[in-house]
N, C-alpha and C. Protein backbone atom coordinates (compact mmCIF):
# COMPACT_ATOMS: atom_id res chain seq x y z
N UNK A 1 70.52 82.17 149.04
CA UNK A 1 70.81 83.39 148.33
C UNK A 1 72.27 83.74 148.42
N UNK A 2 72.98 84.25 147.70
CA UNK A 2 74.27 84.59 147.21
C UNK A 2 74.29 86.52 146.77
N UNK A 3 75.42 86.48 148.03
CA UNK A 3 75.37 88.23 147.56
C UNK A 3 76.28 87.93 146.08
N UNK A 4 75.25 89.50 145.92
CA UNK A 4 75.82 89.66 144.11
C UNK A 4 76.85 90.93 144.28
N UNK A 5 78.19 90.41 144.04
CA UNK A 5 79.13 91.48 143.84
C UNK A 5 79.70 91.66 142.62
N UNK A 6 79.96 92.99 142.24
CA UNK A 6 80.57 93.76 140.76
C UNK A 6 82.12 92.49 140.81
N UNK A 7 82.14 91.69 139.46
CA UNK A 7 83.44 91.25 139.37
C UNK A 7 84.04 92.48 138.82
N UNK A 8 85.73 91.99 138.96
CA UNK A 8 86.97 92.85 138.67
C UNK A 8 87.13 92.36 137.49
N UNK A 9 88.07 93.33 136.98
CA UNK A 9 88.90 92.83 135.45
C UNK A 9 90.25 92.15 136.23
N UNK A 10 90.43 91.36 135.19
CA UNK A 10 91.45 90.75 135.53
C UNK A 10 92.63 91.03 134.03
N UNK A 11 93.51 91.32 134.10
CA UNK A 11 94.29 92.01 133.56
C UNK A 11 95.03 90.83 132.64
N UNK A 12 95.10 90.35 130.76
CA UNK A 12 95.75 89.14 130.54
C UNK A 12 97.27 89.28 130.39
N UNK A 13 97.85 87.93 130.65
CA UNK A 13 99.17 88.35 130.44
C UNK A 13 99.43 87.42 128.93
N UNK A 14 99.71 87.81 128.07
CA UNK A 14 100.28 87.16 126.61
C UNK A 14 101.48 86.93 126.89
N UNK A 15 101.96 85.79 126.69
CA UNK A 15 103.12 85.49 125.82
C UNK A 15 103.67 85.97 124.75
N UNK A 16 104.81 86.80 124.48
CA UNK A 16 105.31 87.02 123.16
C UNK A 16 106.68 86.29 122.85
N UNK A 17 106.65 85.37 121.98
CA UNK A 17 107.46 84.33 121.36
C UNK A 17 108.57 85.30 120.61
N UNK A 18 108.30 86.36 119.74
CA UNK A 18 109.07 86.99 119.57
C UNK A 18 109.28 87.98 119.94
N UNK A 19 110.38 88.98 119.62
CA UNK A 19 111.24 89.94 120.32
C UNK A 19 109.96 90.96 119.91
N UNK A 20 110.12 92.30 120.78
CA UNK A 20 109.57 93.64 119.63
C UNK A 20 110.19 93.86 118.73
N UNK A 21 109.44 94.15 117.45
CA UNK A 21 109.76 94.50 116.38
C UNK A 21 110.36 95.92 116.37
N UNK A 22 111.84 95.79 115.97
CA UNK A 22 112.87 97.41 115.84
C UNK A 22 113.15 97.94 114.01
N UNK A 23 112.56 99.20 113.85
CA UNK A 23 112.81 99.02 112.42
C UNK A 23 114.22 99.46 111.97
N UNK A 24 114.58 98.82 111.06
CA UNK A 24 116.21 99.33 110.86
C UNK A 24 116.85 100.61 110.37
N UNK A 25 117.58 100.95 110.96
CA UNK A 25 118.34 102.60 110.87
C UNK A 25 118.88 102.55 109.80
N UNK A 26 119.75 101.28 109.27
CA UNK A 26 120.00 101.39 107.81
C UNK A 26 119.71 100.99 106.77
N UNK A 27 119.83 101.39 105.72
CA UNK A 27 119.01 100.55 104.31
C UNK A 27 119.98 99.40 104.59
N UNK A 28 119.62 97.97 103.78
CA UNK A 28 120.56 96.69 103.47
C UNK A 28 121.34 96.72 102.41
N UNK A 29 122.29 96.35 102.49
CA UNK A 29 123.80 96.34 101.89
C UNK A 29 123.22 95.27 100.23
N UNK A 30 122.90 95.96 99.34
CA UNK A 30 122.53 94.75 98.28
C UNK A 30 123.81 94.90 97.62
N UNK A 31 124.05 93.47 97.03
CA UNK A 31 125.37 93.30 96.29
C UNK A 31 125.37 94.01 94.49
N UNK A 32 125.84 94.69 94.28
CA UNK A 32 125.53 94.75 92.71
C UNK A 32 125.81 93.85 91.48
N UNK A 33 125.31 93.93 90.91
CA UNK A 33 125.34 92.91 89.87
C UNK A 33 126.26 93.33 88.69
N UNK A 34 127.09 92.86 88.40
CA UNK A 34 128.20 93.22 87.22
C UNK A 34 127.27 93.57 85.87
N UNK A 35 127.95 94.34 85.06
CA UNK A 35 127.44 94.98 84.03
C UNK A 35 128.14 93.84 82.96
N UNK A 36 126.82 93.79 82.15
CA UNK A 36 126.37 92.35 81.37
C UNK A 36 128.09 92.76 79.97
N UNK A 37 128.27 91.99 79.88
CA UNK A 37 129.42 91.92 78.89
C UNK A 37 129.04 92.21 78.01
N UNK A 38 128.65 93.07 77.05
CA UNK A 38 128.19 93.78 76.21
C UNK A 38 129.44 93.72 75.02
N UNK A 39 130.79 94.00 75.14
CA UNK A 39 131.98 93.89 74.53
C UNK A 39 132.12 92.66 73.74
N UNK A 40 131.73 91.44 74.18
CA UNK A 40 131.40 90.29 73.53
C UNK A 40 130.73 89.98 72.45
N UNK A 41 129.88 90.69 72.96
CA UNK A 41 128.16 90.64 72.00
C UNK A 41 128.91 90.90 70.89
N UNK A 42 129.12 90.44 69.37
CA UNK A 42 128.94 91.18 68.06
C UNK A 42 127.84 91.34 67.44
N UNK A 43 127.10 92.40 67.65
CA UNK A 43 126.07 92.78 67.66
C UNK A 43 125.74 92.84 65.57
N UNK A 44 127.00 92.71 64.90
CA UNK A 44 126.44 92.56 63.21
C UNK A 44 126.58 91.25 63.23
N UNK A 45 127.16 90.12 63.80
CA UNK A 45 126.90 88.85 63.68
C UNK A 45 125.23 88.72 63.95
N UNK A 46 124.40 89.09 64.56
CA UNK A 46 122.95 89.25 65.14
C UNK A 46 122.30 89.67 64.34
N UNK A 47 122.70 90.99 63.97
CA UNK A 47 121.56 91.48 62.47
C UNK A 47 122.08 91.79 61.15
N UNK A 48 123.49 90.62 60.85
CA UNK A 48 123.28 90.87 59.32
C UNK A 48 122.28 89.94 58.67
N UNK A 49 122.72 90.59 57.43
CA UNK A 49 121.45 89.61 56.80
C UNK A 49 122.02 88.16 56.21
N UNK A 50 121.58 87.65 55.61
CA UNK A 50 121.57 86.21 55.17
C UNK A 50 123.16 85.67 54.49
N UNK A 51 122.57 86.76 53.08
CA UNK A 51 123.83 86.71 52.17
C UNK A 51 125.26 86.98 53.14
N UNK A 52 124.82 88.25 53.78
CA UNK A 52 126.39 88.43 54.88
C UNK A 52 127.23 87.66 55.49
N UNK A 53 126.53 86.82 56.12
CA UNK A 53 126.88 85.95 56.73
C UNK A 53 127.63 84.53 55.99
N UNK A 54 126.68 83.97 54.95
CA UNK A 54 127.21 83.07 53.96
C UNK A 54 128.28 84.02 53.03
N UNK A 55 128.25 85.26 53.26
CA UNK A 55 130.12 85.27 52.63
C UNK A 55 130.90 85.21 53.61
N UNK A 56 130.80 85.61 54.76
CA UNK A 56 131.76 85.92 55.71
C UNK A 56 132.29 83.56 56.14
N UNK A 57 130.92 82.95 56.33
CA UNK A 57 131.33 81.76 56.10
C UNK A 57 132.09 81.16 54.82
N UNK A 58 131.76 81.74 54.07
CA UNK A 58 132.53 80.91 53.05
C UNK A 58 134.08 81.34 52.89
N UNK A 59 134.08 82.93 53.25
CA UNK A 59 135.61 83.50 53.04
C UNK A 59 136.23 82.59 54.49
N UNK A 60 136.11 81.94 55.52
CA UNK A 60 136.45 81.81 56.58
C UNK A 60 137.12 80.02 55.72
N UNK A 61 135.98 79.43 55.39
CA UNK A 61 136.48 77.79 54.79
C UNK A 61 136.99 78.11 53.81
N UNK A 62 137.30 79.20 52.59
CA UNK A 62 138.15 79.32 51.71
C UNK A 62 139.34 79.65 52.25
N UNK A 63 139.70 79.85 53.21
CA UNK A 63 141.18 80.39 53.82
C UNK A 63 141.65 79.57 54.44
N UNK A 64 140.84 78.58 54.98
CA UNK A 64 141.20 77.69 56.32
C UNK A 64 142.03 76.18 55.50
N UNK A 65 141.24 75.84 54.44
CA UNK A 65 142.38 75.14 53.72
C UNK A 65 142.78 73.56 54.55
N UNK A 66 141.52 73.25 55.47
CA UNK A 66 142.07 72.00 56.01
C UNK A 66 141.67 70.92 55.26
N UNK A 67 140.87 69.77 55.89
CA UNK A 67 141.16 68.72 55.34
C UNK A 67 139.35 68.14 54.58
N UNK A 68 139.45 67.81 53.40
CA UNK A 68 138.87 68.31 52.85
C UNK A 68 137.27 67.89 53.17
N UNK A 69 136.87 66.60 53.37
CA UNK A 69 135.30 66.01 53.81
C UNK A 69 135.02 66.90 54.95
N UNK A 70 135.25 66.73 56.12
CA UNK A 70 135.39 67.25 57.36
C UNK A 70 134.92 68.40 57.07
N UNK A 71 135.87 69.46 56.36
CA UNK A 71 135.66 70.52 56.35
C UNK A 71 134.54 71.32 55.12
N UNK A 72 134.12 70.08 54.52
CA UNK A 72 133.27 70.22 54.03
C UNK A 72 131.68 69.98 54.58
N UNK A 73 131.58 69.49 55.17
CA UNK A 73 130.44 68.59 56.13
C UNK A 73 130.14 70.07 56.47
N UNK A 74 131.41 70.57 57.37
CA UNK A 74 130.97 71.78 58.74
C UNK A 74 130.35 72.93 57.73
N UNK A 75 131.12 73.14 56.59
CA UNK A 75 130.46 74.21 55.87
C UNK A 75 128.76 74.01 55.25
N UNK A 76 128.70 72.63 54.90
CA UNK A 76 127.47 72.63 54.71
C UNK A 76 126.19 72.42 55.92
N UNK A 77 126.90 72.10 56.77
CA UNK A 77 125.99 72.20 58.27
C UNK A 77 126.09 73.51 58.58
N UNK A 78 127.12 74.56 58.79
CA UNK A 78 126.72 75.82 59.05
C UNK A 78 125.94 76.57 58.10
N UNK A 79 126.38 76.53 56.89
CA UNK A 79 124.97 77.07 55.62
C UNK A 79 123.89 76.34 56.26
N UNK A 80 123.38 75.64 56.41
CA UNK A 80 122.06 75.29 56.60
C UNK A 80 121.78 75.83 58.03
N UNK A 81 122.57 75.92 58.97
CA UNK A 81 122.15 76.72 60.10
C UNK A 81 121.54 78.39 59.58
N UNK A 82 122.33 78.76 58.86
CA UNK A 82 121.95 80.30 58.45
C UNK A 82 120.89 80.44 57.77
N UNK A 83 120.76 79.39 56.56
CA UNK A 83 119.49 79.51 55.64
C UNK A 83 118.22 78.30 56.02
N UNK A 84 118.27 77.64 56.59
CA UNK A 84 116.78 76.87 56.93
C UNK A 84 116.78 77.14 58.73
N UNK A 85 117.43 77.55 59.39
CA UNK A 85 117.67 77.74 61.14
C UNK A 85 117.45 76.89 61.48
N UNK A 86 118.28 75.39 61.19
CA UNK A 86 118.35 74.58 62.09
C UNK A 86 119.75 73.68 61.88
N UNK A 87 120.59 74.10 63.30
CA UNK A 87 121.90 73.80 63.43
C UNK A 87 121.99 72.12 63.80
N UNK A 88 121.01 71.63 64.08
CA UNK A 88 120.88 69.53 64.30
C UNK A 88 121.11 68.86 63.02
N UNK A 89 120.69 69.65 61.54
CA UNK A 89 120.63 68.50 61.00
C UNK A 89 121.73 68.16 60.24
N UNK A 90 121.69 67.01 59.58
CA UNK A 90 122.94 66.52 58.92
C UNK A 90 123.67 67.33 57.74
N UNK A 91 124.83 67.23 57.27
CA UNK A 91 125.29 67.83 55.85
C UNK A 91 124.10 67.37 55.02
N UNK A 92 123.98 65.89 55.07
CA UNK A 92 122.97 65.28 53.21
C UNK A 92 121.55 65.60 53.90
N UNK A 93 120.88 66.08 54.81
CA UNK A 93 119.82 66.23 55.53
C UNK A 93 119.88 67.54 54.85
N UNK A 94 120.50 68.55 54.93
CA UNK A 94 120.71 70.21 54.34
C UNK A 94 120.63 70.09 53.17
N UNK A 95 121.83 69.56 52.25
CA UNK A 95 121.91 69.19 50.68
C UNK A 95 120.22 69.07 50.28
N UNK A 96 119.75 67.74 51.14
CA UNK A 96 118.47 67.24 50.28
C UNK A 96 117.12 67.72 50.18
N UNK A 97 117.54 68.77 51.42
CA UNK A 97 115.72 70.00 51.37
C UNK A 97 115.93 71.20 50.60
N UNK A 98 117.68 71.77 50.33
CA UNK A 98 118.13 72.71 49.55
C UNK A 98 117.52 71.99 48.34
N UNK A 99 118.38 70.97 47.78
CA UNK A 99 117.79 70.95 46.17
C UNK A 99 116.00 70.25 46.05
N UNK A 100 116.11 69.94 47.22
CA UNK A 100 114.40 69.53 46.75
C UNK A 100 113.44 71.21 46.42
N UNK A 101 113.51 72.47 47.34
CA UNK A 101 113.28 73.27 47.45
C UNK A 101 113.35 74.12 45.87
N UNK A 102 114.50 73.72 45.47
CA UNK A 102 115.51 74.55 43.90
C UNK A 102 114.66 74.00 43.35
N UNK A 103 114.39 72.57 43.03
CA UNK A 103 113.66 72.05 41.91
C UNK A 103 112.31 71.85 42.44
N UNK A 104 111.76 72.29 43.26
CA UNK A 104 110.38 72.85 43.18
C UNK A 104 110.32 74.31 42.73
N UNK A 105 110.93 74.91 43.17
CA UNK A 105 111.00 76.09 42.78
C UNK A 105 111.22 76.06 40.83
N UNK A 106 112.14 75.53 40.81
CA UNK A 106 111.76 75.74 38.99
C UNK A 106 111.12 74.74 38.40
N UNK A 107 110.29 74.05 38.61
CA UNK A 107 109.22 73.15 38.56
C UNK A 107 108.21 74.03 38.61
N UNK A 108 107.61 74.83 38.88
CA UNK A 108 106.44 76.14 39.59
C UNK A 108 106.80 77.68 38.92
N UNK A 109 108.41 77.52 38.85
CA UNK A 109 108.85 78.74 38.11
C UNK A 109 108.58 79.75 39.07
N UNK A 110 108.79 79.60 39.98
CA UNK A 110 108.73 80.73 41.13
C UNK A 110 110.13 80.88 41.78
N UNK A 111 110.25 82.00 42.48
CA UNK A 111 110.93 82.55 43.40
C UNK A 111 111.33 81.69 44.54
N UNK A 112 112.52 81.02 44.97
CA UNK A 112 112.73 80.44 45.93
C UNK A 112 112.61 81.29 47.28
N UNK A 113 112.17 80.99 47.92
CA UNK A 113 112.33 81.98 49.61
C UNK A 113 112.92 81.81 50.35
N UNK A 114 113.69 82.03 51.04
CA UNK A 114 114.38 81.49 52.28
C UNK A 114 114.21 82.25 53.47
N UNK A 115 113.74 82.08 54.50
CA UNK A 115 113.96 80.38 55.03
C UNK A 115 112.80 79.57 54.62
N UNK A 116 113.86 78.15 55.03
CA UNK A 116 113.20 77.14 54.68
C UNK A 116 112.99 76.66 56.21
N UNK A 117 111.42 76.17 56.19
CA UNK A 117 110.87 75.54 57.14
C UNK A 117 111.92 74.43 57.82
N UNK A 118 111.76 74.13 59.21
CA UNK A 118 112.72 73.42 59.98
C UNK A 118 113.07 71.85 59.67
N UNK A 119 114.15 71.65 59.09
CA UNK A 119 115.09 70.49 58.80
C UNK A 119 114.87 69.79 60.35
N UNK A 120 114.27 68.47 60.54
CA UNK A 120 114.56 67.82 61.53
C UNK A 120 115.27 66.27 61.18
């Protein structure tokens, strides 16, 4: 027989790997972020309309006066950026969906629309 005695608590000891947690007295220093260049933006280059734009291009290659293929190419690659919205494709790639478009259009006798679906 074995006397029966009340065990004790035994008290645990933990390990803490990290420090106590201190909460901070000051807010954190965030850096600000510069105010977006807005001055840049030409905000009527963005929402004029179609025609606007193809005058403001054309008055720009009527003044400029350089050399003449070259500067013909760029004008017909930027018209086609404005009127079908797609700045990849070629000058004769632009030319050949413009007049295919014209002579469907008066082939049908309808109203041409623009834009024209994407030139790839």
């Amino acid at each position: 027989r074995t006397n029966s005695i009340p065990l004790s608590l035994v008290e645990p000891e933990f390990e803490c790997p990290m420090p106590p947690l201190r909460p901070a007295v000051y807010e954190p220093n965030m850096a600000d972020l510069p105010m977006p260049a807005l001055d840049r933006l030409n905000l009527d280059n963005c929402f004029a309309p179609k025609e606007t734009k193809l005058n403001q291009l054309t008055n720009k290659y009527a003044g400029e006066g350089g050399d003449g293929n070259d500067a013909l190419e760029r004008y017909v690659k930027e018209a086609g950026s404005i009127l079908l919205g797609n700045s990849h494709a070629s000058g004769k790639k632009v030319l050949s969906v413009l007049l295919e478009k014209i002579q469907h259009s008066r082939n049908t006798r309808t109203t041409l629309h623009l834009p024209i679906e994407q030139v790839y």
